[in-house]
N, C-alpha and C. Protein backbone atom coordinates (compact mmCIF):
# COMPACT_ATOMS: atom_id res chain seq x y z
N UNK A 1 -28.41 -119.45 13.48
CA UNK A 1 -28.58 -118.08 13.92
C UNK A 1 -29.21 -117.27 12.79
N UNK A 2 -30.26 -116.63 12.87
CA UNK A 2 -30.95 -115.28 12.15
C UNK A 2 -30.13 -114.36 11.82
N UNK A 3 -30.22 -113.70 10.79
CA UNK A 3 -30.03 -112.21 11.15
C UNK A 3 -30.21 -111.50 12.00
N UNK A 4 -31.59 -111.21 11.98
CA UNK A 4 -31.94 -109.92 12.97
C UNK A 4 -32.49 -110.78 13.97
N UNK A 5 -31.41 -111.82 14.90
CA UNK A 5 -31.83 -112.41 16.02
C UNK A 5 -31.55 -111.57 17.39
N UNK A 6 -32.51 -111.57 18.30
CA UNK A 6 -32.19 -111.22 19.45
C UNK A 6 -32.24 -111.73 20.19
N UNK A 7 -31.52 -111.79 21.68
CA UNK A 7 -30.91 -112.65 23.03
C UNK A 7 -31.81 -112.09 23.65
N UNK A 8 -33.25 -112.77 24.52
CA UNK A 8 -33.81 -112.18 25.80
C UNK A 8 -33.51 -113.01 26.61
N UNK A 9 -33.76 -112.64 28.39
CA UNK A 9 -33.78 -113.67 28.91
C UNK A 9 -35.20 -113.75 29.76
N UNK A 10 -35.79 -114.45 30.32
CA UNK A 10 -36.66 -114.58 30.93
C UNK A 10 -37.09 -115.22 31.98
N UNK A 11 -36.90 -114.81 33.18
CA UNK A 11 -37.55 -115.60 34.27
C UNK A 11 -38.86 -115.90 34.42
N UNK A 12 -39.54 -116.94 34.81
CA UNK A 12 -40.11 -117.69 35.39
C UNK A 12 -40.43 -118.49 35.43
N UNK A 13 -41.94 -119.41 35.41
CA UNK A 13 -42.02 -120.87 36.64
C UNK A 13 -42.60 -121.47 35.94
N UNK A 14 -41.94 -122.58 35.88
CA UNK A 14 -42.46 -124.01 34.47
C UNK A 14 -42.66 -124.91 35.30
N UNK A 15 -44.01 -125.74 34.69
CA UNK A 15 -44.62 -126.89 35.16
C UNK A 15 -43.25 -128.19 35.04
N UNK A 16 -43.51 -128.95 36.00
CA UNK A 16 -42.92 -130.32 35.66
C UNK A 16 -43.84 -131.16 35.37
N UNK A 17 -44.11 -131.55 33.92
CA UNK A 17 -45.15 -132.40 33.65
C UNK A 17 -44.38 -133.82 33.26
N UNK A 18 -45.72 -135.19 33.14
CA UNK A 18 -45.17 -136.34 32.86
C UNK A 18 -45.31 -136.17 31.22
N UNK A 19 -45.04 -136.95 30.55
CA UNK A 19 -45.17 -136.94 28.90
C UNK A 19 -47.03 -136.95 28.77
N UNK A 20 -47.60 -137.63 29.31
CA UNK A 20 -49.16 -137.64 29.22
C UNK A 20 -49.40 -135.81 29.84
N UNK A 21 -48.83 -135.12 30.45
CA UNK A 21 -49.08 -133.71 30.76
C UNK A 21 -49.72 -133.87 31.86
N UNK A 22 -49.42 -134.64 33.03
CA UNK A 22 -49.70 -134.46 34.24
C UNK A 22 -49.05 -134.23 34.86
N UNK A 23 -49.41 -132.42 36.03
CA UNK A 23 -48.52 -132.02 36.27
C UNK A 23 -47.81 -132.39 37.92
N UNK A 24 -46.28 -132.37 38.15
CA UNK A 24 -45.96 -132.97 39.43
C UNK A 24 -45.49 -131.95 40.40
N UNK A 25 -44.61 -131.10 39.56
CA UNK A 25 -44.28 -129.72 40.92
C UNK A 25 -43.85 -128.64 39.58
N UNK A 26 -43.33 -127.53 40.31
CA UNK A 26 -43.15 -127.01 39.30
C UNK A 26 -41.38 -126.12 39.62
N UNK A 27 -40.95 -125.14 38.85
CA UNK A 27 -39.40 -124.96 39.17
C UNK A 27 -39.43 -123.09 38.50
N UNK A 28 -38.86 -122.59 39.74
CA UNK A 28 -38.07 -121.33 39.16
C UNK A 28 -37.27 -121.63 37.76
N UNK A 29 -37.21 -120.56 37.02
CA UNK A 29 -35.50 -120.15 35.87
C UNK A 29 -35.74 -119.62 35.30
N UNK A 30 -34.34 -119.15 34.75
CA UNK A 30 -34.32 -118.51 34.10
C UNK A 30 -33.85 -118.79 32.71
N UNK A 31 -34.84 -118.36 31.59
CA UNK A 31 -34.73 -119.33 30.33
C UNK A 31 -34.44 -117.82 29.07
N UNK A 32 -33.08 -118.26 28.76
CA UNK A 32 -32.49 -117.58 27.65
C UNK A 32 -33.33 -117.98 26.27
N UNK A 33 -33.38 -117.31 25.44
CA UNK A 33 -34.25 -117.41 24.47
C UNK A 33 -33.43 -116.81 23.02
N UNK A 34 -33.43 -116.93 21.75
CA UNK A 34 -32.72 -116.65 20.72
C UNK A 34 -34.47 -116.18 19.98
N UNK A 35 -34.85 -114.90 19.99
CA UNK A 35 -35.68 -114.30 18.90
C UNK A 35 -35.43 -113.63 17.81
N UNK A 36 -36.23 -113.70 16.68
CA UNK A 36 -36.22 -113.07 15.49
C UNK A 36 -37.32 -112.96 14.90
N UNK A 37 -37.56 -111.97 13.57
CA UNK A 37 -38.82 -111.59 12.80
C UNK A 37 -39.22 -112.73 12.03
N UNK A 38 -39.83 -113.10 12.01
CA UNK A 38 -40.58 -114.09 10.91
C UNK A 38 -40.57 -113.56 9.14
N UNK A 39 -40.76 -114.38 8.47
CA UNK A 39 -41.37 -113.68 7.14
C UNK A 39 -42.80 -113.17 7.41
N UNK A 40 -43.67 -113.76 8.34
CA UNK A 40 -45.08 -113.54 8.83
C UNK A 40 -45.05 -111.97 9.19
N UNK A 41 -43.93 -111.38 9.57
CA UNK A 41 -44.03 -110.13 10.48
C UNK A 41 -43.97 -110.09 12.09
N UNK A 42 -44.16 -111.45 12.50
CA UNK A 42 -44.05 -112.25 14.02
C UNK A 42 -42.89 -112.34 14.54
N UNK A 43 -42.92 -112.46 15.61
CA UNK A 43 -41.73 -112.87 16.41
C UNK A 43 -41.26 -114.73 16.31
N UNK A 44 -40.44 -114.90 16.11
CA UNK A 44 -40.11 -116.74 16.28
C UNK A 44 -39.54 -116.32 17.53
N UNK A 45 -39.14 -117.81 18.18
CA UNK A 45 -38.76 -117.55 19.61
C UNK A 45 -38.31 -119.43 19.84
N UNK A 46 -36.90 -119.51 20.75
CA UNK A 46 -36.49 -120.88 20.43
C UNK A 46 -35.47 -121.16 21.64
N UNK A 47 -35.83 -122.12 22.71
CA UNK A 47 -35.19 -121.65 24.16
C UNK A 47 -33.52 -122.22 23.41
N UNK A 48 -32.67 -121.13 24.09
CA UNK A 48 -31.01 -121.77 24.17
C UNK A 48 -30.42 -122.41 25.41
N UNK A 49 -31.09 -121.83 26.69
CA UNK A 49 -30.23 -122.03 27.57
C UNK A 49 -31.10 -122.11 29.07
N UNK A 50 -31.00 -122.58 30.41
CA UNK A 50 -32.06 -122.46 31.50
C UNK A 50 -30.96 -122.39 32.62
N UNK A 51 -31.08 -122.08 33.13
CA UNK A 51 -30.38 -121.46 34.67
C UNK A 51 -31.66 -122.04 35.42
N UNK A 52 -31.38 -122.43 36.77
CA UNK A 52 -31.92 -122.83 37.74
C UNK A 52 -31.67 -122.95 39.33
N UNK A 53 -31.75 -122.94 40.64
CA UNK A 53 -31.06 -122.91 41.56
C UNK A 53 -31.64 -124.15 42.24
N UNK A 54 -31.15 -124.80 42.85
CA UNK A 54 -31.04 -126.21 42.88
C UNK A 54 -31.61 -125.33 44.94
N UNK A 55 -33.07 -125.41 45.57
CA UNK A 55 -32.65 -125.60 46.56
C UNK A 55 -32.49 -126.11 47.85
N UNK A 56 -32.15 -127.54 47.70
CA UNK A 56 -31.26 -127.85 48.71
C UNK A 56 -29.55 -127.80 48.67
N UNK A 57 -29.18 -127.21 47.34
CA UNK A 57 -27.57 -126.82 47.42
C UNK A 57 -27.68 -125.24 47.38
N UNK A 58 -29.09 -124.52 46.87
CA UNK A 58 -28.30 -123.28 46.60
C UNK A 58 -27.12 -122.79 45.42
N UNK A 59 -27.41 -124.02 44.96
CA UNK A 59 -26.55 -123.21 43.68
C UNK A 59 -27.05 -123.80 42.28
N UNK A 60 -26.48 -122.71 41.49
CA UNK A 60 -27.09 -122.47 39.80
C UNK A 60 -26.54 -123.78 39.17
N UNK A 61 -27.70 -124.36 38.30
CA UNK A 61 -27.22 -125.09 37.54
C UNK A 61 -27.57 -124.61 36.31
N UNK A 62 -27.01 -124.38 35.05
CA UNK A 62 -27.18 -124.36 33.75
C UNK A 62 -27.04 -125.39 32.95
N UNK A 63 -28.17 -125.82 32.05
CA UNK A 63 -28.09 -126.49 31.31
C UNK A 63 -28.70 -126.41 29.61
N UNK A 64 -28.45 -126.75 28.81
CA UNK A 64 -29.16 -126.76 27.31
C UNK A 64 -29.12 -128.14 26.79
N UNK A 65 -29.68 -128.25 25.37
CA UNK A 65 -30.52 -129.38 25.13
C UNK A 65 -29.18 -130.87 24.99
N UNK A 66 -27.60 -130.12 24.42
CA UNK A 66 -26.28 -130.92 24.49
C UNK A 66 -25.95 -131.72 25.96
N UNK A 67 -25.91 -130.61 27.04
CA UNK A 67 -25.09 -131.22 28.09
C UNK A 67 -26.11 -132.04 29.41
N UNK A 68 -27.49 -131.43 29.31
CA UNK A 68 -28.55 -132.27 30.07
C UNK A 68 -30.05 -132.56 28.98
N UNK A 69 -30.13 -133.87 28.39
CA UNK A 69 -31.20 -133.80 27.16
C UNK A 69 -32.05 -134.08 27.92
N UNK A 70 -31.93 -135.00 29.38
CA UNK A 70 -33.04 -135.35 30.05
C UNK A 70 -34.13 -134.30 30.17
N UNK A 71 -33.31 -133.58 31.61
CA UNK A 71 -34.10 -132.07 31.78
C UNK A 71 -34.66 -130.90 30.58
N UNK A 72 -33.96 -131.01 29.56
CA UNK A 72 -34.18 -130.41 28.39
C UNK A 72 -35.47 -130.56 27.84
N UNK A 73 -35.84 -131.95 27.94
CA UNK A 73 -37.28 -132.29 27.70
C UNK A 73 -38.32 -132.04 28.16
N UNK A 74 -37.87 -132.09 29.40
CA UNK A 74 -38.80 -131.76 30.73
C UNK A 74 -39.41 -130.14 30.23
N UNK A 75 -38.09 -129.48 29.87
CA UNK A 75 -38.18 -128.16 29.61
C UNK A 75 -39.12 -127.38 28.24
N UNK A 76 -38.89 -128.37 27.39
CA UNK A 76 -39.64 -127.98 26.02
C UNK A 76 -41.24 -128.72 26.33
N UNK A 77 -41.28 -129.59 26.99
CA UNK A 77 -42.51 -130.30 27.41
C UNK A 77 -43.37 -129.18 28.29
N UNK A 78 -42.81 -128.35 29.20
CA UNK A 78 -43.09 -127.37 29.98
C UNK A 78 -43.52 -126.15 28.59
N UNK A 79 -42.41 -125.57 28.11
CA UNK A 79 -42.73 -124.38 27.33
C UNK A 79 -43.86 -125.19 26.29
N UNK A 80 -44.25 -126.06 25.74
CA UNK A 80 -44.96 -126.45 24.88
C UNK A 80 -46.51 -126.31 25.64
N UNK A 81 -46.74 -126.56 26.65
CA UNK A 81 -47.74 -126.27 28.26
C UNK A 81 -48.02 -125.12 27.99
N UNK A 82 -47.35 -124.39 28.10
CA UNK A 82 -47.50 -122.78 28.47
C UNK A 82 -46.89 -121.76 26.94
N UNK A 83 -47.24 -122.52 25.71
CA UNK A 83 -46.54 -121.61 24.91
C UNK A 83 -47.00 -119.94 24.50
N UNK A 84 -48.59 -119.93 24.72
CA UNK A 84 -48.78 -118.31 24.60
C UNK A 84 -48.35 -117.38 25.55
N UNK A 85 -48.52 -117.90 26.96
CA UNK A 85 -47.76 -117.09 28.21
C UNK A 85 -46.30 -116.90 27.80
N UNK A 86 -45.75 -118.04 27.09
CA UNK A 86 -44.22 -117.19 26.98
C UNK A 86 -43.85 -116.89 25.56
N UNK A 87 -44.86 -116.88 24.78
CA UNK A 87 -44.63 -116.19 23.68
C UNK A 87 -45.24 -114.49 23.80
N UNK A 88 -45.81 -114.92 24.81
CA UNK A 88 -46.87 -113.00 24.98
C UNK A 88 -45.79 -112.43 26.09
N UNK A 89 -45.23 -112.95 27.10
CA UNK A 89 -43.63 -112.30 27.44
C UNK A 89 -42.16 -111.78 26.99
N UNK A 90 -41.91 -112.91 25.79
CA UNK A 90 -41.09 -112.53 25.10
C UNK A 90 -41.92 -111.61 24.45
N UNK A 91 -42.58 -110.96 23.51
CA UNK A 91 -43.15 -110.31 22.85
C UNK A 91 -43.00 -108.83 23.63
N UNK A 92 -43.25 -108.57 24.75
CA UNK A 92 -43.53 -107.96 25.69
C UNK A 92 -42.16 -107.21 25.88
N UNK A 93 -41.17 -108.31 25.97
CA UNK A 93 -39.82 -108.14 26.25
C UNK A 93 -38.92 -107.20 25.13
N UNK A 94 -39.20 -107.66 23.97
CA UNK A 94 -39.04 -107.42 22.97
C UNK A 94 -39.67 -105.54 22.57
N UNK A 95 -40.57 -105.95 22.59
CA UNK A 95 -41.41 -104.45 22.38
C UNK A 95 -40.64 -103.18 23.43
N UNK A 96 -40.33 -104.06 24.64
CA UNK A 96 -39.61 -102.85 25.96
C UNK A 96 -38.09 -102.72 25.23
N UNK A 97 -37.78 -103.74 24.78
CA UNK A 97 -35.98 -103.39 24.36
C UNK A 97 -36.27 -102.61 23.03
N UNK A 98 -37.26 -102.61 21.90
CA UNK A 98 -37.04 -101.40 21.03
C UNK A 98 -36.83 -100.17 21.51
């Protein structure tokens, strides 16, 4: 944990890619995030947590990188895909909560 870390959370829609980055479907969630200032003057940004709704049950599953590593991968494989879109959201996010 940082000092001057902050908790956002952020919804939306991540690719399901294979490890080669081909993509297969993709998934709602909502992805908790742990930010802080850099020595750069930047934002760092580092997922903690993903909420998801499963639906053919309709209900939330939460998971992080301890209790599901499978999906976890899936997940950093996804944000690694798309890292300026959710670094220019959190940023965004950030700037609205000052």
């Amino acid at each position: 944990m940082q000092d001057n870390e902050q908790n956002i959370t952020l919804g939306t829609t991540l690719p399901v890619l294979t490890k080669r980055g081909n993509f297969i479907c993709e998934f709602d969630c909502q992805i908790d995030f742990a930010c802080w200032e850099s020595d750069r003057d930047e934002w760092d940004w580092e997922p903690r947590k993903v909420t998801m709704t499963s639906c053919s049950l309709y209900k939330e599953h939460s998971f992080d990188d301890k209790s599901d590593p499978a999906m976890w991968e899936i997940v950093l494989r996804a944000l690694k895909h798309d890292d300026d879109y959710i670094a220019d959201r959190l940023h965004e996010l950030l700037r609205e909560a000052a």
